[in-house]
C-alpha atoms as a PDB file:
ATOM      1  CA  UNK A   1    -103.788 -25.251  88.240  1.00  0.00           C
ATOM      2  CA  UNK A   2    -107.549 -25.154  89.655  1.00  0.00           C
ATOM      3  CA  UNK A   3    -110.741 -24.634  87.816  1.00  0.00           C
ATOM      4  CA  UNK A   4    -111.005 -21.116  88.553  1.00  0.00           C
ATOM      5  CA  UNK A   5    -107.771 -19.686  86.811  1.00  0.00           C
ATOM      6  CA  UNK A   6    -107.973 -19.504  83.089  1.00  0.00           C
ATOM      7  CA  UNK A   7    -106.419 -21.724  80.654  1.00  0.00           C
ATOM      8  CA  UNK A   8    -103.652 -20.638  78.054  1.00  0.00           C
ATOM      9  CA  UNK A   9    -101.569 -22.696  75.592  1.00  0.00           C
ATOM     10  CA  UNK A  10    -102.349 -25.911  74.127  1.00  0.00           C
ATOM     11  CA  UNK A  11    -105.384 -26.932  76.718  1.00  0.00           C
ATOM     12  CA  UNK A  12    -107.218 -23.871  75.797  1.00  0.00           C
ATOM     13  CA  UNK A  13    -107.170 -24.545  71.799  1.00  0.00           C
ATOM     14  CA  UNK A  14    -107.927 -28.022  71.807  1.00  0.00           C
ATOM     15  CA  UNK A  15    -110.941 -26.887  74.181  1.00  0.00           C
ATOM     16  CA  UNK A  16    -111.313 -23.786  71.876  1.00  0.00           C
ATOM     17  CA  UNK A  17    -111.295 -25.745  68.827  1.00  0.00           C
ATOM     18  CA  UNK A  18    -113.574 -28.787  70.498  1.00  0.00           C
ATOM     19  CA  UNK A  19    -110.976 -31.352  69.710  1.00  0.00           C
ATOM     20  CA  UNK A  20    -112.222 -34.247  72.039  1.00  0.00           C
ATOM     21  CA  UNK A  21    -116.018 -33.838  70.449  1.00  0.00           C
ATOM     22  CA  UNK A  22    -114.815 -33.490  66.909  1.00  0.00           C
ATOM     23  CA  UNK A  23    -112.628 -36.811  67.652  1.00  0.00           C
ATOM     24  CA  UNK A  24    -115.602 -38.783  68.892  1.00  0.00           C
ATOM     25  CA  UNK A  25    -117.532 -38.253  65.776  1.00  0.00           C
ATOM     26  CA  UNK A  26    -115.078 -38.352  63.128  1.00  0.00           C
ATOM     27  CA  UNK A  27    -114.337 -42.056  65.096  1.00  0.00           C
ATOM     28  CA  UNK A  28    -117.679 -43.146  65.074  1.00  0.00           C
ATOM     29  CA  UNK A  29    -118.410 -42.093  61.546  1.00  0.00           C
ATOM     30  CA  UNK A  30    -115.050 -44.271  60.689  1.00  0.00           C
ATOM     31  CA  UNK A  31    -116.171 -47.211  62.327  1.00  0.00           C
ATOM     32  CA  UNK A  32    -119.746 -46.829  60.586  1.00  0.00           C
ATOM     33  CA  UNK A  33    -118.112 -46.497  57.329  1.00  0.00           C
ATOM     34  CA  UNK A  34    -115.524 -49.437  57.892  1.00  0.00           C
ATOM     35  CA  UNK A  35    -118.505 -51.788  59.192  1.00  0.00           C
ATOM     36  CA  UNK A  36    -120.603 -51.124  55.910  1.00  0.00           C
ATOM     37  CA  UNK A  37    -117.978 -51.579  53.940  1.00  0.00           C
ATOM     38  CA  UNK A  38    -116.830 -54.831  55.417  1.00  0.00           C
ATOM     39  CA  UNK A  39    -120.261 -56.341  55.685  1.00  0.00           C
ATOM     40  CA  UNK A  40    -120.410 -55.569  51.924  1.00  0.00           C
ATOM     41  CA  UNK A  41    -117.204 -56.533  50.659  1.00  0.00           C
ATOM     42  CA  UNK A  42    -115.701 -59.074  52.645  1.00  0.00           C
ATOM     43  CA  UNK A  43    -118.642 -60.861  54.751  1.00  0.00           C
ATOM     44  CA  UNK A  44    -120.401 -62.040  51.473  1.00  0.00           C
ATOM     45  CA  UNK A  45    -117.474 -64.329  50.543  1.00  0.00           C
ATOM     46  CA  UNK A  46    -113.557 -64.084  51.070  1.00  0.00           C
ATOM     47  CA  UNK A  47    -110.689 -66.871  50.096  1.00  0.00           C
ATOM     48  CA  UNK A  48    -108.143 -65.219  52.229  1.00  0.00           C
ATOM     49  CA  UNK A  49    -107.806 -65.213  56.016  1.00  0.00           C
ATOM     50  CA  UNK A  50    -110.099 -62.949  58.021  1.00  0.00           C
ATOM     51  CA  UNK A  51    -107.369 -61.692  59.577  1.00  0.00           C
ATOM     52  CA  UNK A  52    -105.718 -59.727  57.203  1.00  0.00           C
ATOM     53  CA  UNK A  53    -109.332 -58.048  56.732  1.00  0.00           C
ATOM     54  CA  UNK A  54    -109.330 -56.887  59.898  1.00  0.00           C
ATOM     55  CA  UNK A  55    -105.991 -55.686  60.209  1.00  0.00           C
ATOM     56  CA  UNK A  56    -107.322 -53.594  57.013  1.00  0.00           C
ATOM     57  CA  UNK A  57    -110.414 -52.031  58.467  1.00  0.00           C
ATOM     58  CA  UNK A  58    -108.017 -51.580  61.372  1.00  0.00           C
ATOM     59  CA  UNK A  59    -106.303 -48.988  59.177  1.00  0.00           C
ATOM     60  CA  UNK A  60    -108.994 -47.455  57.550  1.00  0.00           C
ATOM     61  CA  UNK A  61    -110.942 -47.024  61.123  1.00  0.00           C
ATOM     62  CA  UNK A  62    -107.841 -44.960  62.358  1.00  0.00           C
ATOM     63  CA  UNK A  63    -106.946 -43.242  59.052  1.00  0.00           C
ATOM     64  CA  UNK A  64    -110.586 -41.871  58.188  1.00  0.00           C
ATOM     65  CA  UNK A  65    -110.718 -41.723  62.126  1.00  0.00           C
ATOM     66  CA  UNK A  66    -107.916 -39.163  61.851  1.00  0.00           C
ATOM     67  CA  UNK A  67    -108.846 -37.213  58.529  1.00  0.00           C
ATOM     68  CA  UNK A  68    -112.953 -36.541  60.064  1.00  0.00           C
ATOM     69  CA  UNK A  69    -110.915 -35.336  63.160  1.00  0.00           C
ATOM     70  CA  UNK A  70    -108.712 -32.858  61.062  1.00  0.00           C
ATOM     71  CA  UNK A  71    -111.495 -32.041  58.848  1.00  0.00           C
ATOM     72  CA  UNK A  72    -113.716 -31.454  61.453  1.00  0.00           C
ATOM     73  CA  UNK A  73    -111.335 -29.556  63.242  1.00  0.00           C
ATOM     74  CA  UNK A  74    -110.436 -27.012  60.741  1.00  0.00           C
ATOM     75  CA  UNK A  75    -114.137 -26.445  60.608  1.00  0.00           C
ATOM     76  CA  UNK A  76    -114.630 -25.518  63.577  1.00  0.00           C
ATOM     77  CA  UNK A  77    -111.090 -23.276  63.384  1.00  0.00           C
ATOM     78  CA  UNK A  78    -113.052 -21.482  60.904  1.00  0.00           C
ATOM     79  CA  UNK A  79    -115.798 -20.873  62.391  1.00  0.00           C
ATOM     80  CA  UNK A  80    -114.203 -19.710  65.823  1.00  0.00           C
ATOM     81  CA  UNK A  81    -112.119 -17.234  63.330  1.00  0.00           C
ATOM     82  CA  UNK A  82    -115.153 -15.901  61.978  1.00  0.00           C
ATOM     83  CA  UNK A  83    -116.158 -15.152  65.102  1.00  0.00           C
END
């Protein structure tokens, strides 16, 4: 398919819908997050290994990664429907 036809299905909602964008910042805001909550909770003194600490803000960078993408998402689902 070349740039000049028009897009249908899946490509045009995610584009519609600004999935990629909303992605990027609900990722960065996770990581933000994650990093202010490990530099106040674990960096000031632990007793177990580091890296079960990371493997945690792993999980919490990719699950509040995913819910500001969803979140985000719908919002913008909303507002394209208001439109």
């Amino acid at each position: 398919m070349s740039e000049s036809e028009p897009r249908s299905g899946k490509a045009a909602m995610v584009s519609a819908l600004d999935v990629p964008r909303n992605a990027a910042v609900g990722f960065a805001l996770s990581a933000l997050f994650t990093a202010a909550v490990f530099a106040l909770f674990v960096l000031p003194g632990t007793r177990r290994p580091m890296a079960l600490y990371v493997a945690l803000a792993f999980v919490l960078i990719v699950s509040l990664g995913g819910l500001a993408t969803a979140l985000l998402t719908a919002v913008s689902a909303v507002k394209l429907a208001r439109r």
